[in-house]
C-alpha atoms as a PDB file:
ATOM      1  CA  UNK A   1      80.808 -96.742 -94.040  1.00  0.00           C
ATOM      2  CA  UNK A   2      79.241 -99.806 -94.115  1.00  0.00           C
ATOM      3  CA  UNK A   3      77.273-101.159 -96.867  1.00  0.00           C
ATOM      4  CA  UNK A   4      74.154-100.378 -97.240  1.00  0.00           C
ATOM      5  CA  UNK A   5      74.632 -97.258 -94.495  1.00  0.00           C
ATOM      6  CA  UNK A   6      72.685 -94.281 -95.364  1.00  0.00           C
ATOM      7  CA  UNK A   7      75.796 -91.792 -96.086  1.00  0.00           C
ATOM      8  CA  UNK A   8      74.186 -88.914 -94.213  1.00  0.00           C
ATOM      9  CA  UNK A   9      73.060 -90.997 -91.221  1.00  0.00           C
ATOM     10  CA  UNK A  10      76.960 -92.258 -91.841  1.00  0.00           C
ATOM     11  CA  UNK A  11      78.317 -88.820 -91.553  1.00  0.00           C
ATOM     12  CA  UNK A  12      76.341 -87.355 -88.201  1.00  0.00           C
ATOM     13  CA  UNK A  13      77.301 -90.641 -86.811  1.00  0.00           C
ATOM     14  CA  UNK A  14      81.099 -90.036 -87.606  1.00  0.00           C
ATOM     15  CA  UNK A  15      81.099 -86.509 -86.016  1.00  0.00           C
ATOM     16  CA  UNK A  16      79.378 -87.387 -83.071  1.00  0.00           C
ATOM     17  CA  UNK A  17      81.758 -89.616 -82.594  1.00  0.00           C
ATOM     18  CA  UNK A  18      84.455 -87.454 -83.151  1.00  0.00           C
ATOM     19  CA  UNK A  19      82.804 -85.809 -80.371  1.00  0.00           C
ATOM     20  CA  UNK A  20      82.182 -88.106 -77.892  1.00  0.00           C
ATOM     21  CA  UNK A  21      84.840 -90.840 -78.359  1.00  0.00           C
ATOM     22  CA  UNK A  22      88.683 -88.471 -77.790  1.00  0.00           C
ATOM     23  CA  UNK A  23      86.816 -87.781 -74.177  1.00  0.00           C
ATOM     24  CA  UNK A  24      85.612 -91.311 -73.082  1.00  0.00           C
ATOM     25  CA  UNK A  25      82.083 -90.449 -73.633  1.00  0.00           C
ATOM     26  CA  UNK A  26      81.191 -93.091 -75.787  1.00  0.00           C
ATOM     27  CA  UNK A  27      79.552 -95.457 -73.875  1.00  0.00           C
ATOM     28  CA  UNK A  28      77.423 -92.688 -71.909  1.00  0.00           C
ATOM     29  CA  UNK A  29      76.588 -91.489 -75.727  1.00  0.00           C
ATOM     30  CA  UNK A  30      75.311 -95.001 -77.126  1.00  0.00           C
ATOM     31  CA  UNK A  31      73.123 -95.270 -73.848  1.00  0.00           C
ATOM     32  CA  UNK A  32      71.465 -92.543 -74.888  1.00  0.00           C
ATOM     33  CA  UNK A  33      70.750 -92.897 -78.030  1.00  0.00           C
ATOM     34  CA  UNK A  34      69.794 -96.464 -77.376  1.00  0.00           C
ATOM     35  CA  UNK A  35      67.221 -95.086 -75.329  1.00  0.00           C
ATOM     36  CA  UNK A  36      66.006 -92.701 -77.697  1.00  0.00           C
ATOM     37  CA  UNK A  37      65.941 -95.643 -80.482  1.00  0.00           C
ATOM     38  CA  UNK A  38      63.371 -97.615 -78.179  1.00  0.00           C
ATOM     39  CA  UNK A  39      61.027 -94.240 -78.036  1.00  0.00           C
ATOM     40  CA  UNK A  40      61.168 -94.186 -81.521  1.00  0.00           C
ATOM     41  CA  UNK A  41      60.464 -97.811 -82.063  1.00  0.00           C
ATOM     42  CA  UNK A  42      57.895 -97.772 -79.525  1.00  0.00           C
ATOM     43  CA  UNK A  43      55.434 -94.845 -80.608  1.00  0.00           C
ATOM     44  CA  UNK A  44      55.776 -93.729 -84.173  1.00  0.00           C
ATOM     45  CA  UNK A  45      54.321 -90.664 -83.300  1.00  0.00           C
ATOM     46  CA  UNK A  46      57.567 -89.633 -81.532  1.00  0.00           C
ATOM     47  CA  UNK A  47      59.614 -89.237 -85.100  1.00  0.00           C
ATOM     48  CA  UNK A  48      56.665 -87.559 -86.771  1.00  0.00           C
ATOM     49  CA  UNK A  49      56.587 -85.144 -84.293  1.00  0.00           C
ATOM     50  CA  UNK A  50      60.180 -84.453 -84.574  1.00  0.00           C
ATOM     51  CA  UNK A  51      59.729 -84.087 -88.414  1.00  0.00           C
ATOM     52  CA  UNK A  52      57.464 -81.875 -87.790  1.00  0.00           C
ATOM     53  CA  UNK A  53      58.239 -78.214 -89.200  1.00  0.00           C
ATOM     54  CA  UNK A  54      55.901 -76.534 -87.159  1.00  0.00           C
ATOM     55  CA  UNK A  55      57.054 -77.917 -83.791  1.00  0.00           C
ATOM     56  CA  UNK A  56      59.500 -75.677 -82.070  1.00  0.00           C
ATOM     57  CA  UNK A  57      63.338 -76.950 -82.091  1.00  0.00           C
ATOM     58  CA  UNK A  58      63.206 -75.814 -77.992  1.00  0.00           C
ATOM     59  CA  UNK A  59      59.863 -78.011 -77.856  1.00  0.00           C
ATOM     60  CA  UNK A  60      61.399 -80.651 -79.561  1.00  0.00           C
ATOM     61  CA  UNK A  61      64.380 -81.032 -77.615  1.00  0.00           C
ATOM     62  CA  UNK A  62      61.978 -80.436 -74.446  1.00  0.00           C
ATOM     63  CA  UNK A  63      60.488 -83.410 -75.093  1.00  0.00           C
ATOM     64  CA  UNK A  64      63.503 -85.405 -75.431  1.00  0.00           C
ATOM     65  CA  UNK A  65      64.933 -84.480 -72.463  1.00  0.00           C
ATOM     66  CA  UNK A  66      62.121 -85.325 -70.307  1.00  0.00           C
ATOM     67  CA  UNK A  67      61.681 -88.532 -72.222  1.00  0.00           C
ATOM     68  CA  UNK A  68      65.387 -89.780 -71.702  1.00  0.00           C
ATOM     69  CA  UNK A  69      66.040 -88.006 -68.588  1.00  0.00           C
ATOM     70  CA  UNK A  70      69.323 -89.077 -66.764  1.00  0.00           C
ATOM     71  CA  UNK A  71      70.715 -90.277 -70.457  1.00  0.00           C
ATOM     72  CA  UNK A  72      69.939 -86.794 -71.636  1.00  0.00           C
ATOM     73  CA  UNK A  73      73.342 -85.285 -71.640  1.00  0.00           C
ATOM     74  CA  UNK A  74      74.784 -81.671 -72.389  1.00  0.00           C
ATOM     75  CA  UNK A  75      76.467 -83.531 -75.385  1.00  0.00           C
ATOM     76  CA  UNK A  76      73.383 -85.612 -76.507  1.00  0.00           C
ATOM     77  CA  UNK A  77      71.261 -82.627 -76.031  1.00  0.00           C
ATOM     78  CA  UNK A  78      73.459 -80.409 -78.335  1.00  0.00           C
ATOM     79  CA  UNK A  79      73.880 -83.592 -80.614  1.00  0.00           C
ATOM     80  CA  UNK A  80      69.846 -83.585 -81.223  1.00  0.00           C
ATOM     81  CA  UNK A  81      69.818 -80.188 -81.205  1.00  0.00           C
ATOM     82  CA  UNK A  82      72.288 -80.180 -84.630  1.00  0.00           C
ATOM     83  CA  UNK A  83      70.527 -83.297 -86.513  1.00  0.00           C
ATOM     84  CA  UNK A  84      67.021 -81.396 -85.459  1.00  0.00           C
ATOM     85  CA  UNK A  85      67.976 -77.920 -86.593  1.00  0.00           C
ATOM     86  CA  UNK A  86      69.540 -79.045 -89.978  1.00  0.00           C
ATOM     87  CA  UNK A  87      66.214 -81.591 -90.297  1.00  0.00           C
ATOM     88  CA  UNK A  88      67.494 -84.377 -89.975  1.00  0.00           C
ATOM     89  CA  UNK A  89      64.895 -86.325 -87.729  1.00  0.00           C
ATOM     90  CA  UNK A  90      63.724 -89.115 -90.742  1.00  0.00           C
ATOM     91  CA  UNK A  91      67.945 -89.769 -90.265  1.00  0.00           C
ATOM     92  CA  UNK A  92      67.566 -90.456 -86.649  1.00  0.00           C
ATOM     93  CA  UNK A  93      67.413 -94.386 -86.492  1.00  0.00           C
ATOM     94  CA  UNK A  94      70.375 -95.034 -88.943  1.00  0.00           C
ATOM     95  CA  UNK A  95      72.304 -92.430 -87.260  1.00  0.00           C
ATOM     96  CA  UNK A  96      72.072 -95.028 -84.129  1.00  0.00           C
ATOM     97  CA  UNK A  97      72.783 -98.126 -86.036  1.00  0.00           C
ATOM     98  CA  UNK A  98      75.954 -95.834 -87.752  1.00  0.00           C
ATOM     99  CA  UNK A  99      77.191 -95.017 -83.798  1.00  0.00           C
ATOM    100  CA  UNK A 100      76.056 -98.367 -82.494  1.00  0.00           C
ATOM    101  CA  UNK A 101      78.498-100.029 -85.243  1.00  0.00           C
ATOM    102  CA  UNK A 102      81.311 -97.916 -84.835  1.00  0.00           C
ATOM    103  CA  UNK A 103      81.238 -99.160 -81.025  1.00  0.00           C
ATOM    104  CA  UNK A 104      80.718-102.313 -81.902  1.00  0.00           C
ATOM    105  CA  UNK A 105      84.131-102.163 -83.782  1.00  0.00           C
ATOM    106  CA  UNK A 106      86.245 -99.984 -81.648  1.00  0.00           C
ATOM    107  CA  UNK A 107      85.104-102.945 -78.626  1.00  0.00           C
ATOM    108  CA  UNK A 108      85.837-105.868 -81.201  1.00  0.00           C
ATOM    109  CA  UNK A 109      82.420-106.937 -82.054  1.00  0.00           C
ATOM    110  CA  UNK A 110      80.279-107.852 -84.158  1.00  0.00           C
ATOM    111  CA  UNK A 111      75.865-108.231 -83.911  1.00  0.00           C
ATOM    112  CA  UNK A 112      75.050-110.648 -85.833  1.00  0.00           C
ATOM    113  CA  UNK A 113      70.820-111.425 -86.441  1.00  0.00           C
ATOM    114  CA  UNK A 114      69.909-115.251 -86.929  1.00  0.00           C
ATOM    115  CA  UNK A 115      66.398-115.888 -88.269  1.00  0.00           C
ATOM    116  CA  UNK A 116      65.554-119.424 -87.828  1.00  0.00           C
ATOM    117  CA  UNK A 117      62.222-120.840 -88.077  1.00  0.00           C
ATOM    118  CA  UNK A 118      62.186-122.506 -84.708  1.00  0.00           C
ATOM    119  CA  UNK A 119      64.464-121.489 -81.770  1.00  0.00           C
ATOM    120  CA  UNK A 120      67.579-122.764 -82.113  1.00  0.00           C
ATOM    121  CA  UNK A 121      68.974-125.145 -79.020  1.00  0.00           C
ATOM    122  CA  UNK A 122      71.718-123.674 -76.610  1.00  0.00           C
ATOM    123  CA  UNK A 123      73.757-126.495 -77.890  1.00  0.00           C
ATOM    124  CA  UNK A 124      73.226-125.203 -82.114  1.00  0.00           C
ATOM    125  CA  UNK A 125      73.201-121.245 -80.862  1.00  0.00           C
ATOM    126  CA  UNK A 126      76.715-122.014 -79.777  1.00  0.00           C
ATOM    127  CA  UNK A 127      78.470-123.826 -82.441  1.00  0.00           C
ATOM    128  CA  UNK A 128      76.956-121.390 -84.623  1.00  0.00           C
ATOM    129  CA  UNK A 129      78.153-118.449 -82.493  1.00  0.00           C
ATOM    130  CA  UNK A 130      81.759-119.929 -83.120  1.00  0.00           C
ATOM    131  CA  UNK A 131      81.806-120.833 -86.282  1.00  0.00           C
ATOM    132  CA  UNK A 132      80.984-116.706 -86.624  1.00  0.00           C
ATOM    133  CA  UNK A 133      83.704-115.844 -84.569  1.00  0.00           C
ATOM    134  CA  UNK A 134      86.113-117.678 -86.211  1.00  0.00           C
ATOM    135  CA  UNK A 135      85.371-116.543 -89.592  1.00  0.00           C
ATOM    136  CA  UNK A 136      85.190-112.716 -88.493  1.00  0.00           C
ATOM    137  CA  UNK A 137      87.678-113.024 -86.336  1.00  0.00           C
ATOM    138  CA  UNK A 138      85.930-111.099 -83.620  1.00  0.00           C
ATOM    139  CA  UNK A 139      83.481-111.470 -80.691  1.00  0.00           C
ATOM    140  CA  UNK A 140      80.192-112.285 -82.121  1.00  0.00           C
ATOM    141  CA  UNK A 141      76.857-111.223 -80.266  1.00  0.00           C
ATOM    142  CA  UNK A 142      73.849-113.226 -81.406  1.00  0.00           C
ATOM    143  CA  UNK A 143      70.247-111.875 -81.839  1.00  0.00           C
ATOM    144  CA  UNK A 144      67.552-114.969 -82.793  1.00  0.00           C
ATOM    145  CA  UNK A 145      64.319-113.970 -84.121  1.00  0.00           C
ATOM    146  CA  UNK A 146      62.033-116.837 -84.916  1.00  0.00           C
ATOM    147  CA  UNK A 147      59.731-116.871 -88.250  1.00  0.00           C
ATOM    148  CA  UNK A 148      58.019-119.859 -88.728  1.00  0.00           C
ATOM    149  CA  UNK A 149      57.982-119.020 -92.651  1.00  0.00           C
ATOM    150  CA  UNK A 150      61.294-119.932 -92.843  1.00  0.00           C
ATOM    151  CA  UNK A 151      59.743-123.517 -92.697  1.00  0.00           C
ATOM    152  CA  UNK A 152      63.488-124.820 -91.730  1.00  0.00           C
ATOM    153  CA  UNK A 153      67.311-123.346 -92.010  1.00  0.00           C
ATOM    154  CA  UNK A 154      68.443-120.574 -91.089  1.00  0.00           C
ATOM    155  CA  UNK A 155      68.899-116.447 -92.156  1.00  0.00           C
ATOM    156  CA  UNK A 156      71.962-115.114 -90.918  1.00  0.00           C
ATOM    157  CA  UNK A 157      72.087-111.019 -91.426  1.00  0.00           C
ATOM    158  CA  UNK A 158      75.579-109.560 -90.292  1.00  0.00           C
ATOM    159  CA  UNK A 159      77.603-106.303 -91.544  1.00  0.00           C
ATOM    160  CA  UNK A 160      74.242-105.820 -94.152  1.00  0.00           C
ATOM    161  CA  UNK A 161      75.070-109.207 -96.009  1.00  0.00           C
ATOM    162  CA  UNK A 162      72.346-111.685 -95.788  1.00  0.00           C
ATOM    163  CA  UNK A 163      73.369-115.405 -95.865  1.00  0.00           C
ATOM    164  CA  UNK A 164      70.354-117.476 -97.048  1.00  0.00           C
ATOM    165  CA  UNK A 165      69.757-121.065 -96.118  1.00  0.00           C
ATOM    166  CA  UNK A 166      66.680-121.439 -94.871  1.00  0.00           C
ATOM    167  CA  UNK A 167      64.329-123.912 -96.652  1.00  0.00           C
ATOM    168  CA  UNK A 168      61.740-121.037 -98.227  1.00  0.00           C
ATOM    169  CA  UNK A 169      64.704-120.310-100.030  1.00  0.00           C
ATOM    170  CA  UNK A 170      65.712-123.233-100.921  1.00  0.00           C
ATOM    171  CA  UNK A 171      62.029-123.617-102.035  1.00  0.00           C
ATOM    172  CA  UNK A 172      61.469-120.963-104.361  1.00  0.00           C
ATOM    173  CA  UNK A 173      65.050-121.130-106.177  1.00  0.00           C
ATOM    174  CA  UNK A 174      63.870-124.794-106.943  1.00  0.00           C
ATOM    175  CA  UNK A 175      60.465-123.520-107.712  1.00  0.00           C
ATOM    176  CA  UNK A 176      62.316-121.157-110.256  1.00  0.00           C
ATOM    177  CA  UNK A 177      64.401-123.584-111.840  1.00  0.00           C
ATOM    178  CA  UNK A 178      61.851-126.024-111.936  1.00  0.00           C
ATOM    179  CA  UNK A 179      59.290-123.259-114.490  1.00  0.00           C
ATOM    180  CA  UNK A 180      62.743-122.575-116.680  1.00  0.00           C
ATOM    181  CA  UNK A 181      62.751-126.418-118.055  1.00  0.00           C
ATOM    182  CA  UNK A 182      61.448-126.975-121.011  1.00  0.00           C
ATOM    183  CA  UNK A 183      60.087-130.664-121.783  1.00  0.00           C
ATOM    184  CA  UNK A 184      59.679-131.866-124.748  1.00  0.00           C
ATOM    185  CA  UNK A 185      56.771-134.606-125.637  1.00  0.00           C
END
């Protein structure tokens, strides 16, 4: 389990793997449930309704499967039909992160998110990609997400650590030390 991974979103994600993996399902598993992560990111509404007590499991998993169509497998079916019946909806998301991880490590990689407060250039996004891959020892797959509030420097989020180096940082850790000195007149 990783840190930081929600133990019961940790455990479905362990069986279904246990499911899927012994007969070479895995990729057409994490398809799936990639799919069903951008419904749930997309419309909020989707996981509320799935929460919902008074929805019908058989309405629920209706809904799915027209949703996901051709991903929407006799094994992902009776995988949503388990985390659904035992209410487990709210558990959905880290359930995919869980499975998406485990994947990630069984193929010898490793998604690493870079915040930065401008794009970085192909020529930075590289040597950075590298420098990652020889520390971890692994292939690295880079995500950038640009927030100007950074005001410079970089975030770097990988295996829930967050390395820090970006100038608002920087900023307020100065800011802090700065209000801790006393002067004397």
């Amino acid at each position: 389990m990783a840190v930081g991974e929600d133990p019961i979103a940790a455990r479905y994600a362990d069986a279904f793997w246990a499911v899927v993996q012994p007969r070479d399902l895995t990729q057409e598993a994490l398809e799936g449930l990639e799919r069903l992560e951008g419904f749930l990111k997309a419309d909020a509404r989707l996981q509320d309704l799935l929460m919902n007590p008074q929805v019908e499991l058989e309405a629920k998993l209706s809904l799915l499967g027209r949703l996901l169509e051709r991903s929407w497998s006799t094994t992902l079916r009776a995988f949503a039909q388990l985390v659904l019946s035992m209410g487990r909806a709210e558990a959905l998301p880290g359930i995919i992160e869980a499975f998406r991880r485990r994947a990630d490590a069984e193929r010898g990689r490793l998604r690493v998110l870079v915040r930065c407060a401008r794009p970085l250039t192909a020529s930075l996004r590289t040597a950075l990609k590298r420098r990652l891959e020889g520390l971890q020892a692994t292939t690295v797959e880079l995500t950038e997400q640009v927030d100007p509030e950074l005001i410079g420097g970089v975030q770097v989020l990988m295996q829930n650590r967050l390395f820090d180096g970006s100038l608002k940082t920087r900023l307020a850790e100065l800011r802090h030390r700065l209000r801790s000195v006393r002067v004397h007149a």
